[in-house]
ModelCIF file with pLDDT and N, C-alpha, C, O atoms, coordinates in Angstrom:
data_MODEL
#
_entry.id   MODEL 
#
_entity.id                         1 
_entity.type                       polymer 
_entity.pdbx_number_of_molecules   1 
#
_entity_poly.entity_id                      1 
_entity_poly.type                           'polypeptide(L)' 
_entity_poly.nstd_linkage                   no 
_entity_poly.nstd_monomer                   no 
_entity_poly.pdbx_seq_one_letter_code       
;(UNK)(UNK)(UNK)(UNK)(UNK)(UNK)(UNK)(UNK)(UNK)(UNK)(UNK)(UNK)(UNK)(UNK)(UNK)(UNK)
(UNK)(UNK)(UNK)(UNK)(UNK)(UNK)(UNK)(UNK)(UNK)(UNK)(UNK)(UNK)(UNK)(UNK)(UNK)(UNK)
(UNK)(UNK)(UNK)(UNK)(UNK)(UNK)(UNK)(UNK)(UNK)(UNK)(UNK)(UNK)(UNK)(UNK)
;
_entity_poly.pdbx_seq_one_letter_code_can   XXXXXXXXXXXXXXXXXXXXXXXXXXXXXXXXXXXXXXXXXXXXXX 
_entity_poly.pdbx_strand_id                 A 
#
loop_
_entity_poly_seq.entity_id 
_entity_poly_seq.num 
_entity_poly_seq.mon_id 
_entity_poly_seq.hetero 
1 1  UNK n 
1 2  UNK n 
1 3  UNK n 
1 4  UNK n 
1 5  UNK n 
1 6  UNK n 
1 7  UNK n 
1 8  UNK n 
1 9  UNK n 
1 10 UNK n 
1 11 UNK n 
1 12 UNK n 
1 13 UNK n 
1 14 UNK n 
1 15 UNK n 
1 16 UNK n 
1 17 UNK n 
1 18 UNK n 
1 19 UNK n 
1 20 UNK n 
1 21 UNK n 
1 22 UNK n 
1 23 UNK n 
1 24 UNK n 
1 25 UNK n 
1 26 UNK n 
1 27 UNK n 
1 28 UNK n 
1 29 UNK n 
1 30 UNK n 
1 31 UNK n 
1 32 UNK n 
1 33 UNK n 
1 34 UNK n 
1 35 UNK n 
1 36 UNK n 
1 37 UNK n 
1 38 UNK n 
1 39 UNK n 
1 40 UNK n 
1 41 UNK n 
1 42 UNK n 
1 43 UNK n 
1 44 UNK n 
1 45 UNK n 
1 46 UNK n 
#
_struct_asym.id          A 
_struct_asym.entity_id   1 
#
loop_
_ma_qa_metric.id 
_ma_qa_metric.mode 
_ma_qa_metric.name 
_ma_qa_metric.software_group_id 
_ma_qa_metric.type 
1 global pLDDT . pLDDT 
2 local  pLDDT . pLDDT 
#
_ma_qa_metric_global.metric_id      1 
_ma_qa_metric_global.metric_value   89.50 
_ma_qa_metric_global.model_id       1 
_ma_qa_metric_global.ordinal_id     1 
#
loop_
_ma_qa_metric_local.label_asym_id 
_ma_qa_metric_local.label_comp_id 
_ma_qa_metric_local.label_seq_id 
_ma_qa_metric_local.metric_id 
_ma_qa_metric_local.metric_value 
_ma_qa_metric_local.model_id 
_ma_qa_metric_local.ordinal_id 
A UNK 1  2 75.00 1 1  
A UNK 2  2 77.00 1 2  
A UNK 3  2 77.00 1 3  
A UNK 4  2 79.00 1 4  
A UNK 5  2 82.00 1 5  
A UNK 6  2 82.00 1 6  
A UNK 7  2 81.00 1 7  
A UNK 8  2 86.00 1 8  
A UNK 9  2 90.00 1 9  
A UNK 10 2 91.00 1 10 
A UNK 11 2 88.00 1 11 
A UNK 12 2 88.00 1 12 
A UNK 13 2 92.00 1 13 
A UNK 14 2 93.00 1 14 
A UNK 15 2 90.00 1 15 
A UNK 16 2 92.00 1 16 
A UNK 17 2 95.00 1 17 
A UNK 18 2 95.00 1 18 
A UNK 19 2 95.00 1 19 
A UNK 20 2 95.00 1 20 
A UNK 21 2 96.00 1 21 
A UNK 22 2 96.00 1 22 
A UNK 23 2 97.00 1 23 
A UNK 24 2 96.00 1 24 
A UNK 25 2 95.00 1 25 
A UNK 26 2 94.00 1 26 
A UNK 27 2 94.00 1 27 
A UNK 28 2 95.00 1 28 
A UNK 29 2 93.00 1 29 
A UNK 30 2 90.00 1 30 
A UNK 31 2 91.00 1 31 
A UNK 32 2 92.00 1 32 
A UNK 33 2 90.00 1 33 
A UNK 34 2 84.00 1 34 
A UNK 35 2 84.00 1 35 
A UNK 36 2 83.00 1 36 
A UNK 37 2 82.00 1 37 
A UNK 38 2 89.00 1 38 
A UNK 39 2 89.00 1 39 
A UNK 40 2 86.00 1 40 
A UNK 41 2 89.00 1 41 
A UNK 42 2 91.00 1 42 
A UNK 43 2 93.00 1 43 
A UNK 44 2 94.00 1 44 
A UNK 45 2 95.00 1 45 
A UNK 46 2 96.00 1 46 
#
loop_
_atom_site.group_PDB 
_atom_site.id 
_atom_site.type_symbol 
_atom_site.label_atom_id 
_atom_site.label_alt_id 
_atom_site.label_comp_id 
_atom_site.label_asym_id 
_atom_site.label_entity_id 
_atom_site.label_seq_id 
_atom_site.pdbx_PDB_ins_code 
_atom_site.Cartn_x 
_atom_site.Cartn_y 
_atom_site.Cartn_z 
_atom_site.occupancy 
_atom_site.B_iso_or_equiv 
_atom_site.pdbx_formal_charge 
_atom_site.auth_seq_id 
_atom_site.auth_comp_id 
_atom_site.auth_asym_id 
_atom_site.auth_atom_id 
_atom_site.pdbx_PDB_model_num 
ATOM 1   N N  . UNK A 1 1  ? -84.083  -78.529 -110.937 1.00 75.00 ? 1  UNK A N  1 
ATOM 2   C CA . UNK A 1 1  ? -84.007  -79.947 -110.587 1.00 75.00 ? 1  UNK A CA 1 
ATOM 3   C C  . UNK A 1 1  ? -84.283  -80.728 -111.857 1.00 75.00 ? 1  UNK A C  1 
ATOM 4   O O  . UNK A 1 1  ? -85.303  -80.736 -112.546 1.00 75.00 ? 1  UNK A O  1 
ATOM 5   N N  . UNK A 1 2  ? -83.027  -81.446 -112.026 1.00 77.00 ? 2  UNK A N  1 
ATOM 6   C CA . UNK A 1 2  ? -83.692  -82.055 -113.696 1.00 77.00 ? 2  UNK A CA 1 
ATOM 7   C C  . UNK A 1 2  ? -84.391  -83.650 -113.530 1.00 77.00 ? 2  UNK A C  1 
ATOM 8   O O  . UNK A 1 2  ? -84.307  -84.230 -112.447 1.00 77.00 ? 2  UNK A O  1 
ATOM 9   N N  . UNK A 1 3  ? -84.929  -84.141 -114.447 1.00 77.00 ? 3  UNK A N  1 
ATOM 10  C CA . UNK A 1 3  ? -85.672  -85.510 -113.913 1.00 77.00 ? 3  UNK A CA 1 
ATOM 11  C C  . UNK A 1 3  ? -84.592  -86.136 -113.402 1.00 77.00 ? 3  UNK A C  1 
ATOM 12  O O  . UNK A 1 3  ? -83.377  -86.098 -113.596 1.00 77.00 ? 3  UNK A O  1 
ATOM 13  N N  . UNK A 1 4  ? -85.826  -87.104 -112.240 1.00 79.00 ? 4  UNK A N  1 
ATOM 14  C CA . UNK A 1 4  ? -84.840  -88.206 -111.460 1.00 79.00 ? 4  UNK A CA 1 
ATOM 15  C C  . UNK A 1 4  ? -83.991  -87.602 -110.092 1.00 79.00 ? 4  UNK A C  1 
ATOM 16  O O  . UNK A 1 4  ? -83.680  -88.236 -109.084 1.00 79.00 ? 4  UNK A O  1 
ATOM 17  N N  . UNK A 1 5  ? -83.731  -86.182 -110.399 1.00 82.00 ? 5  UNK A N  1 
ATOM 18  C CA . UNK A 1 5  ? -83.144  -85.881 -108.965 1.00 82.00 ? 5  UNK A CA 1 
ATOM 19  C C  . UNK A 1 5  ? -84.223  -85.419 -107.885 1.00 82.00 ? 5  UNK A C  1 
ATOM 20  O O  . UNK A 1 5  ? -85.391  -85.113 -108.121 1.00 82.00 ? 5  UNK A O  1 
ATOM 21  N N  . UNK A 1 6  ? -83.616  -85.432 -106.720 1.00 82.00 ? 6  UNK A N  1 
ATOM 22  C CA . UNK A 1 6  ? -84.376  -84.902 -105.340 1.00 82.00 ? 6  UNK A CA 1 
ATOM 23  C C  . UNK A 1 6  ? -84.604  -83.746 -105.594 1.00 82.00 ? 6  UNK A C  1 
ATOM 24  O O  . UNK A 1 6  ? -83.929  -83.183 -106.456 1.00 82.00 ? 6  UNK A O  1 
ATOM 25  N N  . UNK A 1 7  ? -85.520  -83.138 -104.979 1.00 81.00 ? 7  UNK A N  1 
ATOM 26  C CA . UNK A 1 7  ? -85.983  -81.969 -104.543 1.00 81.00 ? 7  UNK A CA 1 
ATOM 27  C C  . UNK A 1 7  ? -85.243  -81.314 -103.612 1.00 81.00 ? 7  UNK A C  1 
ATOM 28  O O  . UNK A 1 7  ? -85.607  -81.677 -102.493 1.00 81.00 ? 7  UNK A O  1 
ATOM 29  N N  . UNK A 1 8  ? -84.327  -80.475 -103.565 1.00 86.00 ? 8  UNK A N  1 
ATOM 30  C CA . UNK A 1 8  ? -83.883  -80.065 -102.114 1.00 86.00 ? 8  UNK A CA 1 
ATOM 31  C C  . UNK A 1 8  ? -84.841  -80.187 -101.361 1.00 86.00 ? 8  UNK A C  1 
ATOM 32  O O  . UNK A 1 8  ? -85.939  -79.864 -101.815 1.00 86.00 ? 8  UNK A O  1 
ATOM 33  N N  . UNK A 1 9  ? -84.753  -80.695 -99.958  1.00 90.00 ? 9  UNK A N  1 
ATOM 34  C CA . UNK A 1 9  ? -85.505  -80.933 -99.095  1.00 90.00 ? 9  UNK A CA 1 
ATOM 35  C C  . UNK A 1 9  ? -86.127  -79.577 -98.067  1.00 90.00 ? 9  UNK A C  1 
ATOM 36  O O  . UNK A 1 9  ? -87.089  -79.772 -97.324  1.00 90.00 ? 9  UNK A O  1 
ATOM 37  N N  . UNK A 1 10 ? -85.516  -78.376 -98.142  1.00 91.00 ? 10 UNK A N  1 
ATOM 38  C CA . UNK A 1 10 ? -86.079  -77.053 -97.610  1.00 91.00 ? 10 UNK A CA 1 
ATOM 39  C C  . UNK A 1 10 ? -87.086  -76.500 -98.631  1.00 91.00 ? 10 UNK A C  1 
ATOM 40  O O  . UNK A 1 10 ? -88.094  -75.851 -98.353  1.00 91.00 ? 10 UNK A O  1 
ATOM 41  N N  . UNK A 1 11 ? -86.569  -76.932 -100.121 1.00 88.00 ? 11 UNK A N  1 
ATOM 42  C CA . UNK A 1 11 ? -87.848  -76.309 -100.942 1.00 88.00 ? 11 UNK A CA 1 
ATOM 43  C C  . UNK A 1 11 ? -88.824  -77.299 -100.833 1.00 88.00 ? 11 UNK A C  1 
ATOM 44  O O  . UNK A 1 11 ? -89.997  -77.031 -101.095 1.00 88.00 ? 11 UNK A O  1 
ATOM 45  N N  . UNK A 1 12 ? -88.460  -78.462 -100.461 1.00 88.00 ? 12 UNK A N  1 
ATOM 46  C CA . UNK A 1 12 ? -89.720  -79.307 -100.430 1.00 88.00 ? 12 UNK A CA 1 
ATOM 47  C C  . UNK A 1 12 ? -90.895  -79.004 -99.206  1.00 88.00 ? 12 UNK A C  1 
ATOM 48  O O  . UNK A 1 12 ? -92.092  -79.209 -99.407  1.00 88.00 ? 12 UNK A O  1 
ATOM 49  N N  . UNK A 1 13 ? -90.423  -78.554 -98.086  1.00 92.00 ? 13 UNK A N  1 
ATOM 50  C CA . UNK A 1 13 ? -91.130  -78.161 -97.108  1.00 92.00 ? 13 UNK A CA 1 
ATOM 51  C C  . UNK A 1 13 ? -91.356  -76.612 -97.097  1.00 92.00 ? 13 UNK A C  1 
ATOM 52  O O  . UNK A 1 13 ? -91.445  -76.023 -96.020  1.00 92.00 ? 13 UNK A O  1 
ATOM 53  N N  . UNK A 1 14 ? -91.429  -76.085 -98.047  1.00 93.00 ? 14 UNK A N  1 
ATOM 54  C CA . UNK A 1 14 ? -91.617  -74.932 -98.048  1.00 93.00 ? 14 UNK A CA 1 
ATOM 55  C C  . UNK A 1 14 ? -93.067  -74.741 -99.219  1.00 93.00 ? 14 UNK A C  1 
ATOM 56  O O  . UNK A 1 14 ? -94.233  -74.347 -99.175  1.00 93.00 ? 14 UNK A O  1 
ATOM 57  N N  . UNK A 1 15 ? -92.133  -75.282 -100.174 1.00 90.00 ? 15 UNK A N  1 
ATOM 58  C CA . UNK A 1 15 ? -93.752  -76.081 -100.939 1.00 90.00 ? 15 UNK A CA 1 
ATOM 59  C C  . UNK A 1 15 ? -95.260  -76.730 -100.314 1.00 90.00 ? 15 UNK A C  1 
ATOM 60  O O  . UNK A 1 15 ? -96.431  -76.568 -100.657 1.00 90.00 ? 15 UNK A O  1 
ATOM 61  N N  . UNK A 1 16 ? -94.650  -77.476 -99.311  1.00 92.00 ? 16 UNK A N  1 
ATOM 62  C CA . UNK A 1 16 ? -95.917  -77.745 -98.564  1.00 92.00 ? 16 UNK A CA 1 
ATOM 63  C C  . UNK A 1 16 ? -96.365  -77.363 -97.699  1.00 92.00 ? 16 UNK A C  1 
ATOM 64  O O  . UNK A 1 16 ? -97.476  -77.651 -97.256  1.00 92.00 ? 16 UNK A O  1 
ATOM 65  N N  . UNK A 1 17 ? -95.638  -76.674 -97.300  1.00 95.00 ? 17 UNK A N  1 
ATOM 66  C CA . UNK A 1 17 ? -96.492  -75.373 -96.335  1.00 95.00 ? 17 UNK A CA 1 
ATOM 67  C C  . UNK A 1 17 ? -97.506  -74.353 -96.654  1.00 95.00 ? 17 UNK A C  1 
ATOM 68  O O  . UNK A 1 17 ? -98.565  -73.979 -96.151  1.00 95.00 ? 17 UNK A O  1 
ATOM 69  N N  . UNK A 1 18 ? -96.551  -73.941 -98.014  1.00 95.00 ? 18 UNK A N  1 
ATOM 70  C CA . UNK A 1 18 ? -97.521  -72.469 -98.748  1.00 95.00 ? 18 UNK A CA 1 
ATOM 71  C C  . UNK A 1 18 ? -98.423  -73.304 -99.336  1.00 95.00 ? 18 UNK A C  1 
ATOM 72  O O  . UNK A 1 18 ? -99.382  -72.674 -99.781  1.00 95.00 ? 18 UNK A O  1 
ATOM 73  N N  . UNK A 1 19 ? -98.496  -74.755 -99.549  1.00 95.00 ? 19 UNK A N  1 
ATOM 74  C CA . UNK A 1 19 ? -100.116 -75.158 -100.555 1.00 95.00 ? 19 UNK A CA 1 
ATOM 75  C C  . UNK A 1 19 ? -100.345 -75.889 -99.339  1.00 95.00 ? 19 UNK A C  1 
ATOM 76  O O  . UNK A 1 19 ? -100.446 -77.066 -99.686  1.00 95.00 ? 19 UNK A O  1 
ATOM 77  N N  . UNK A 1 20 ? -100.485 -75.797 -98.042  1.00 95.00 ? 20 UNK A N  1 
ATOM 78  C CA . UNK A 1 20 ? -101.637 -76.233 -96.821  1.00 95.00 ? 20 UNK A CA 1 
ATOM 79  C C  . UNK A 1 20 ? -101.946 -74.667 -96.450  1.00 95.00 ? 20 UNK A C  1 
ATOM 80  O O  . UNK A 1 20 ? -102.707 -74.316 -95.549  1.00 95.00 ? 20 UNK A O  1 
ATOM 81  N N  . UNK A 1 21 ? -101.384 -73.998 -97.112  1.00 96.00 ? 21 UNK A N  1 
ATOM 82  C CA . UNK A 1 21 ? -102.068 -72.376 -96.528  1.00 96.00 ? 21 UNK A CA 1 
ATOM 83  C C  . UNK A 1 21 ? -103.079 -71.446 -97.222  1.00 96.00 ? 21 UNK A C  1 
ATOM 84  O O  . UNK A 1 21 ? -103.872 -70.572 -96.873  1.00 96.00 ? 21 UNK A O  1 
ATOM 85  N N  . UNK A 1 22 ? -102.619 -72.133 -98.554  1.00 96.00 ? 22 UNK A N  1 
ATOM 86  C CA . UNK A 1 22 ? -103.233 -70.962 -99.617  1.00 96.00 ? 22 UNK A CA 1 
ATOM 87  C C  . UNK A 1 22 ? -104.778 -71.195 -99.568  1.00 96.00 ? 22 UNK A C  1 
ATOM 88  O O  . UNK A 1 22 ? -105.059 -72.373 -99.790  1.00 96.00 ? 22 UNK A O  1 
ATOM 89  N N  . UNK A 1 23 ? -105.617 -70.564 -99.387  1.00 97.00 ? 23 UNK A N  1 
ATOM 90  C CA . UNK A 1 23 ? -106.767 -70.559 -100.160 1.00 97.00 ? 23 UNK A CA 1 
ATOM 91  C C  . UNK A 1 23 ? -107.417 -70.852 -101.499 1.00 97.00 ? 23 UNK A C  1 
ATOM 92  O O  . UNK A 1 23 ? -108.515 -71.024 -102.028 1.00 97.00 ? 23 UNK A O  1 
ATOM 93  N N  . UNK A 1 24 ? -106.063 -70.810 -101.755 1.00 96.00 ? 24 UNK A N  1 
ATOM 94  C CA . UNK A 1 24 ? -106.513 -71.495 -104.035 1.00 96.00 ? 24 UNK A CA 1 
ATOM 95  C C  . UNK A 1 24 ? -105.220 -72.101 -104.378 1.00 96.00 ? 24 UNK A C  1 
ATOM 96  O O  . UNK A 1 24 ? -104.063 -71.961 -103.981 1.00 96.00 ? 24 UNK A O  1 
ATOM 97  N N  . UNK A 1 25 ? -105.746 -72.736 -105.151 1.00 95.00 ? 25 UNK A N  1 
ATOM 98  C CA . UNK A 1 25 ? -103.914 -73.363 -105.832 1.00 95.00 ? 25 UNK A CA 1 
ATOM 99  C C  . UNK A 1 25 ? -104.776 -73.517 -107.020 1.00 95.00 ? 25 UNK A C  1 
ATOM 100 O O  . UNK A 1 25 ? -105.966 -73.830 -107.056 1.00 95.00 ? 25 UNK A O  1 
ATOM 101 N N  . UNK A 1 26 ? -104.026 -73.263 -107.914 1.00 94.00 ? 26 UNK A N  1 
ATOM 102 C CA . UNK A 1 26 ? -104.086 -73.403 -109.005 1.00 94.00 ? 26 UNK A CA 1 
ATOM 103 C C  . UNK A 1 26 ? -102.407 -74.165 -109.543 1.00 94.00 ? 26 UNK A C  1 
ATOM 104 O O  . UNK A 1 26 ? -101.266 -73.750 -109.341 1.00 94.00 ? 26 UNK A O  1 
ATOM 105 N N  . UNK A 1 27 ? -102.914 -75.444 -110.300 1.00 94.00 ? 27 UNK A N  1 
ATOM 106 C CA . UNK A 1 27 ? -102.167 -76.712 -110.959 1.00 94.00 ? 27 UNK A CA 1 
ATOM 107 C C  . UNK A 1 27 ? -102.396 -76.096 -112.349 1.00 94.00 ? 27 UNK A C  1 
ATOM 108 O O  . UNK A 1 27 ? -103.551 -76.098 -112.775 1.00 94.00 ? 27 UNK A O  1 
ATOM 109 N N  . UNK A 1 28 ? -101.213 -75.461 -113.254 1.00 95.00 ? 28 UNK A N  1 
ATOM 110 C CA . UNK A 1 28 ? -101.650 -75.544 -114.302 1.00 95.00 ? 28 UNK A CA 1 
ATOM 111 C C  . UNK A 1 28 ? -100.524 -76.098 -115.536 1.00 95.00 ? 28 UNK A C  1 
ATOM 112 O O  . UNK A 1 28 ? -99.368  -75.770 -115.271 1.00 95.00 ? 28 UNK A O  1 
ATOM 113 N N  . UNK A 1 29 ? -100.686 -76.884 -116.836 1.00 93.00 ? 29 UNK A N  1 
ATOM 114 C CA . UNK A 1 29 ? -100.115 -77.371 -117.721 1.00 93.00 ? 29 UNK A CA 1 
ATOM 115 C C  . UNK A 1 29 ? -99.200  -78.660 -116.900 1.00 93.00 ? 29 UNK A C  1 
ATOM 116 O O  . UNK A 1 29 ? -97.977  -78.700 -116.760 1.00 93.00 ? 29 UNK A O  1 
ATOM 117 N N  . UNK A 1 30 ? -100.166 -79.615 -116.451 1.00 90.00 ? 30 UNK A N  1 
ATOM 118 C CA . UNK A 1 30 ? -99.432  -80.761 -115.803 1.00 90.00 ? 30 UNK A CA 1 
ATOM 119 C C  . UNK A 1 30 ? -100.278 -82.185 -116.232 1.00 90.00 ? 30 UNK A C  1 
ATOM 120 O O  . UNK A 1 30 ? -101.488 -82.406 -116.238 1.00 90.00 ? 30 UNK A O  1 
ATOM 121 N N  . UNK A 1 31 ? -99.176  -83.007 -116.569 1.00 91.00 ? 31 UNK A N  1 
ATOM 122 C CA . UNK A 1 31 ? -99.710  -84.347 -116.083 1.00 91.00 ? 31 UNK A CA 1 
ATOM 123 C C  . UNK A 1 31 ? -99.818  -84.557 -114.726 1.00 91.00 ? 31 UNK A C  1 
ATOM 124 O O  . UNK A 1 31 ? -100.948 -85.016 -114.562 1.00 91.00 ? 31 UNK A O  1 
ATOM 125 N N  . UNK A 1 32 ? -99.509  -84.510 -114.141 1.00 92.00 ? 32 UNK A N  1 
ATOM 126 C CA . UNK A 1 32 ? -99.272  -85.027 -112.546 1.00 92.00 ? 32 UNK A CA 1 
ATOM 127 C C  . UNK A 1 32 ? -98.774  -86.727 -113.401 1.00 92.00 ? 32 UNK A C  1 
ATOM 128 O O  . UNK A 1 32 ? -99.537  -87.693 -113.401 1.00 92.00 ? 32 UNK A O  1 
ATOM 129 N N  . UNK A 1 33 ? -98.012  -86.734 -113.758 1.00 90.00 ? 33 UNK A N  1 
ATOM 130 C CA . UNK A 1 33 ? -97.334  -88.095 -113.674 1.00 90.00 ? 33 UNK A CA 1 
ATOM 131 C C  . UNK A 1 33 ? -96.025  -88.069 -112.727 1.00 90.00 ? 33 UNK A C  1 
ATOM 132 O O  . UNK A 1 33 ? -95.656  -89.215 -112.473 1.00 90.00 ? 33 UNK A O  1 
ATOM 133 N N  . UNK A 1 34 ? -95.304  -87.163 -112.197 1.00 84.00 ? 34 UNK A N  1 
ATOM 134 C CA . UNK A 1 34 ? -93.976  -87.315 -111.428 1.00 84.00 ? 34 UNK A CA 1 
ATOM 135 C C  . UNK A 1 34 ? -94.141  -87.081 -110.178 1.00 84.00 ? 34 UNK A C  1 
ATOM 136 O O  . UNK A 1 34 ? -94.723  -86.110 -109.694 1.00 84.00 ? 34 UNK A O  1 
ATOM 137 N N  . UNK A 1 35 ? -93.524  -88.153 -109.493 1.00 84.00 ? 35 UNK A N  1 
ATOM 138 C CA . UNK A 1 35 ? -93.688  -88.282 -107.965 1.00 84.00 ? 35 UNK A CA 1 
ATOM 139 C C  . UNK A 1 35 ? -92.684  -87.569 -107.353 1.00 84.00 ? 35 UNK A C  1 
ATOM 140 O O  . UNK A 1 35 ? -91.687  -87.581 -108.074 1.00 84.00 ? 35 UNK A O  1 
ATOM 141 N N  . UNK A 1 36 ? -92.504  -86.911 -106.265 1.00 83.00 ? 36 UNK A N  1 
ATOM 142 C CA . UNK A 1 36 ? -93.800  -86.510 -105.602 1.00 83.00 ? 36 UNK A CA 1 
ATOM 143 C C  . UNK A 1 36 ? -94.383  -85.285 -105.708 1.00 83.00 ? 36 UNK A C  1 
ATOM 144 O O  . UNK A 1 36 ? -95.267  -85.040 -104.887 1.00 83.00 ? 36 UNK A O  1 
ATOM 145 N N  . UNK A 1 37 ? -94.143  -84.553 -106.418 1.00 82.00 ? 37 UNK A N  1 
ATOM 146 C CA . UNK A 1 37 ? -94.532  -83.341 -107.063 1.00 82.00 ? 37 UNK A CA 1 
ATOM 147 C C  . UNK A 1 37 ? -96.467  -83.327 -107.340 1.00 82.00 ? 37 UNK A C  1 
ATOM 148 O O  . UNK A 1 37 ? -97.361  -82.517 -107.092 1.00 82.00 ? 37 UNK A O  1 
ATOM 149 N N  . UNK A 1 38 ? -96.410  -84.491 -107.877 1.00 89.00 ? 38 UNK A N  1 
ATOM 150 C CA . UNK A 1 38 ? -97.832  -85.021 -107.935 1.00 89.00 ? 38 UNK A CA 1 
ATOM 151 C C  . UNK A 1 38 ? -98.606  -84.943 -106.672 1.00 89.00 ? 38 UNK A C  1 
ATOM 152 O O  . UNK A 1 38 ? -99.775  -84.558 -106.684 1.00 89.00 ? 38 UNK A O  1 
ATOM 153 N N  . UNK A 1 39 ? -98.187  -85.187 -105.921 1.00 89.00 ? 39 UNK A N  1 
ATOM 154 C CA . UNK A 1 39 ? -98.815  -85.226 -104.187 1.00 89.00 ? 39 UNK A CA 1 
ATOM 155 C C  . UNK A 1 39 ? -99.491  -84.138 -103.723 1.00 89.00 ? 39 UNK A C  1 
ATOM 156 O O  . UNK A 1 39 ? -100.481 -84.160 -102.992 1.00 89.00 ? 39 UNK A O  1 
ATOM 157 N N  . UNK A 1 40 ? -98.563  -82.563 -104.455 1.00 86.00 ? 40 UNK A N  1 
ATOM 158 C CA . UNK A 1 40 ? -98.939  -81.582 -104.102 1.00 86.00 ? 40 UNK A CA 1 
ATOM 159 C C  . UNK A 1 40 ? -100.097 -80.978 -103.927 1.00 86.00 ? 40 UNK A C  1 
ATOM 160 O O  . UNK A 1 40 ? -100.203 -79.880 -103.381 1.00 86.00 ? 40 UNK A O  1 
ATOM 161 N N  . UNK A 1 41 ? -101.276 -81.807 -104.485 1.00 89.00 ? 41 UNK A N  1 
ATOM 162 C CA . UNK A 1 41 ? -102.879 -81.065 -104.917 1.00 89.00 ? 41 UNK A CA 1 
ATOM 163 C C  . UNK A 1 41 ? -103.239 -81.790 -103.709 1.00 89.00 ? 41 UNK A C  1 
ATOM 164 O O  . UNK A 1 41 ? -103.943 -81.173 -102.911 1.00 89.00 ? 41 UNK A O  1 
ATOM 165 N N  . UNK A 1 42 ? -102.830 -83.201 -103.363 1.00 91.00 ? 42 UNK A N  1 
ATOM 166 C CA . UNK A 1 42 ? -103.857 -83.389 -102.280 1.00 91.00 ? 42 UNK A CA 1 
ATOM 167 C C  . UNK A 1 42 ? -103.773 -83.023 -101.021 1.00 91.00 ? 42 UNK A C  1 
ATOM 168 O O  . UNK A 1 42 ? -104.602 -83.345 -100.170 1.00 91.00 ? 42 UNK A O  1 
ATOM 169 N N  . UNK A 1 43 ? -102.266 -81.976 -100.711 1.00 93.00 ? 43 UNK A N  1 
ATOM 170 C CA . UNK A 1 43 ? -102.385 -81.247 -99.174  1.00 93.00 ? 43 UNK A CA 1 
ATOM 171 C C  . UNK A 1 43 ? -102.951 -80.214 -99.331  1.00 93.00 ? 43 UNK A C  1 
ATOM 172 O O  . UNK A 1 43 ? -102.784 -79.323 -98.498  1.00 93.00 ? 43 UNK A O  1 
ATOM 173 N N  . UNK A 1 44 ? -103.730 -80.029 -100.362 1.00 94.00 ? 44 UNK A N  1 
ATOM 174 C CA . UNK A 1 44 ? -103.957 -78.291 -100.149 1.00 94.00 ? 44 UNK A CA 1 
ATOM 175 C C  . UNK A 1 44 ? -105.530 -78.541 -99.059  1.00 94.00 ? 44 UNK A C  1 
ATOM 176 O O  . UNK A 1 44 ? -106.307 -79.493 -98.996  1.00 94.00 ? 44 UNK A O  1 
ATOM 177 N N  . UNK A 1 45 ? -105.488 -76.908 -98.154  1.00 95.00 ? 45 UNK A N  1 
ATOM 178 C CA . UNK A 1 45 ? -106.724 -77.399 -97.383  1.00 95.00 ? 45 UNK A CA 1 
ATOM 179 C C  . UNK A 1 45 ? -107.809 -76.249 -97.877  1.00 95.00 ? 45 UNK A C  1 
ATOM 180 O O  . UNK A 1 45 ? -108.841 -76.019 -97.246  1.00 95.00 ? 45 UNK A O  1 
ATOM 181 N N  . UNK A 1 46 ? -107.354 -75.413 -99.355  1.00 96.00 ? 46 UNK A N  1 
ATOM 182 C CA . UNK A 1 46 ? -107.580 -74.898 -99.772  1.00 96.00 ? 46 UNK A CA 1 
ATOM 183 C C  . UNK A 1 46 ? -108.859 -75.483 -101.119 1.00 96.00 ? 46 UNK A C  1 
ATOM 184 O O  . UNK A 1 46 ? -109.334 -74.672 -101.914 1.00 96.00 ? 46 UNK A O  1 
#
């Protein structure tokens, strides 16, 4: 996905499934400046 485009929308919900499941997530070598990719740390229930 290069900047500026969508996320396919099945990897997008697939993404947020496995980080509301995992027990650890590990974020590593990021700004979190790009939306919504950025979002990802705060569903984890991990």
């Amino acid at each position: 996905v290069l900047f500026g485009e969508l996320l396919p929308e099945e990897v997008w919900h697939q993404a947020m499934s496995a980080i509301r499941q995992a027990d650890l997530v590990l974020i590593i070598g990021t700004s979190l400046q790009v939306y919504p990719v950025n979002q990802l740390p705060s569903m984890a229930k991990g």
